[in-house]
Protein backbone atom coordinates (compact mmCIF):
# COMPACT_ATOMS: atom_id res chain seq x y z
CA UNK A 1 0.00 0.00 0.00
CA UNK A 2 1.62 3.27 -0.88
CA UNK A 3 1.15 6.31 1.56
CA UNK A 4 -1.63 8.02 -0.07
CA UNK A 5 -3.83 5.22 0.31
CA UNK A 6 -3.15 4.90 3.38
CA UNK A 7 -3.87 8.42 3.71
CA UNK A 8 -7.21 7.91 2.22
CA UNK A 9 -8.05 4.82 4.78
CA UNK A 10 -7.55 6.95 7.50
CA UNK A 11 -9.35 9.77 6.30
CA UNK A 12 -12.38 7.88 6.54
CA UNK A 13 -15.40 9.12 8.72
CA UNK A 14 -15.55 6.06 10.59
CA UNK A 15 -12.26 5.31 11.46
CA UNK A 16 -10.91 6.49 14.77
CA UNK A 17 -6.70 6.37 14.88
CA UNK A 18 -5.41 5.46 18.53
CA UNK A 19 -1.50 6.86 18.07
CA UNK A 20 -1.68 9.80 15.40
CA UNK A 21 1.40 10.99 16.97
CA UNK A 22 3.41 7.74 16.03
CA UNK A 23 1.27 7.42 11.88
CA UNK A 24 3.12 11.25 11.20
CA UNK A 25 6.38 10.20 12.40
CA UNK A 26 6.30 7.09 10.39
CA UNK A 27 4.77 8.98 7.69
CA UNK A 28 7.33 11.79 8.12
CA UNK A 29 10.42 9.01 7.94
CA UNK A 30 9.14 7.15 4.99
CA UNK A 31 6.75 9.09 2.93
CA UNK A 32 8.11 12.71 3.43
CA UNK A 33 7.13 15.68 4.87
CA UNK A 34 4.38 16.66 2.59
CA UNK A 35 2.62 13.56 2.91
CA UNK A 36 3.00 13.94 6.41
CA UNK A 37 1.32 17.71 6.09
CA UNK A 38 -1.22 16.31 3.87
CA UNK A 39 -1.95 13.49 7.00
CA UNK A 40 -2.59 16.80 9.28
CA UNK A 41 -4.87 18.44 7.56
CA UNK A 42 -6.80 15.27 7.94
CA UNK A 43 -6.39 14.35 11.09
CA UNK A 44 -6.36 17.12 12.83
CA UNK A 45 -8.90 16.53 15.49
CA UNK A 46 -6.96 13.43 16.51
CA UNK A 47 -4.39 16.18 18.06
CA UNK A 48 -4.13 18.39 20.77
CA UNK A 49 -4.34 22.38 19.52
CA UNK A 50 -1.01 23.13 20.41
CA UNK A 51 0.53 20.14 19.75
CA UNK A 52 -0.96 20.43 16.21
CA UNK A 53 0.04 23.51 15.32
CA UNK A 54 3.57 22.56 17.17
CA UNK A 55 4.07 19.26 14.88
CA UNK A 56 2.51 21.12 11.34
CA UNK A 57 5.59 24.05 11.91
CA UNK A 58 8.05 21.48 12.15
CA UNK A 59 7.12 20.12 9.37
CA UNK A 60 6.45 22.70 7.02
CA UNK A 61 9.59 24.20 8.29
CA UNK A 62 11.49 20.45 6.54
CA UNK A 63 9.57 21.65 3.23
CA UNK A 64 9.46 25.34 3.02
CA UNK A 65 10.36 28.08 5.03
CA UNK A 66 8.30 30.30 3.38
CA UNK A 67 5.26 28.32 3.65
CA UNK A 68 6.55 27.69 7.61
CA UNK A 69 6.63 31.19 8.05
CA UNK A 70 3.07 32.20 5.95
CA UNK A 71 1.66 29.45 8.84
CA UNK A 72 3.64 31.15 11.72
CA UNK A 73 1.93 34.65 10.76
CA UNK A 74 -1.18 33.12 9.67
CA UNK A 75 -1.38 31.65 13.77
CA UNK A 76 -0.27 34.85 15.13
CA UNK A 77 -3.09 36.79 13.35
CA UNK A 78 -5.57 33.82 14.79
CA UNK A 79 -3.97 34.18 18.31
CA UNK A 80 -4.09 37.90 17.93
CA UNK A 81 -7.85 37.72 16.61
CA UNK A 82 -9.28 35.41 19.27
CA UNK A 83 -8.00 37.31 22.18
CA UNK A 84 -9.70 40.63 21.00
CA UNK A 85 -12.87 38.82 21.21
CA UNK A 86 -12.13 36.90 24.19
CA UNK A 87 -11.01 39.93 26.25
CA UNK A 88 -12.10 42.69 24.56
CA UNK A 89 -10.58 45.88 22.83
């Protein structure tokens, strides 16, 4: 089975992954990094916020910095965003 397949197993609705944590690693040592991005954006309720966001800049940064640093301003404009309407202007 070659990695996007396997990519498009586990994207299924029904399937529930117990260790994404360890499928990107594996993904990220034998398939590359942009499979392993591609994985992410799938998955990414299987991950903890921070840890998400954490794992997808250490990726991106293996691929592009440019598109590592688009996704690094891209989160500070969210993080900016959501505490003006959290706390208030």
């Amino acid at each position: 089975m070659n990695p996007q397949e396997a990519i498009r197993f586990l994207s299924e609705p029904e399937v529930m992954v117990d260790y994404p944590e360890k499928i990107l690693q594996t993904l990220v040592n034998n398939a590359g990094p942009r499979i392993a991005v591609l994985f992410l954006n799938i998955s990414h309720e299987w991950f903890d916020n921070d840890d998400f966001h954490t794992k997808e800049m250490d990726i991106l940064c293996q691929i592009d910095l440019c598109d590592a640093l688009m996704f690094q301003v891209s989160m500070r404009a969210i993080n900016m965003y959501t505490k003006r309407v959290l706390i208030g202007d």
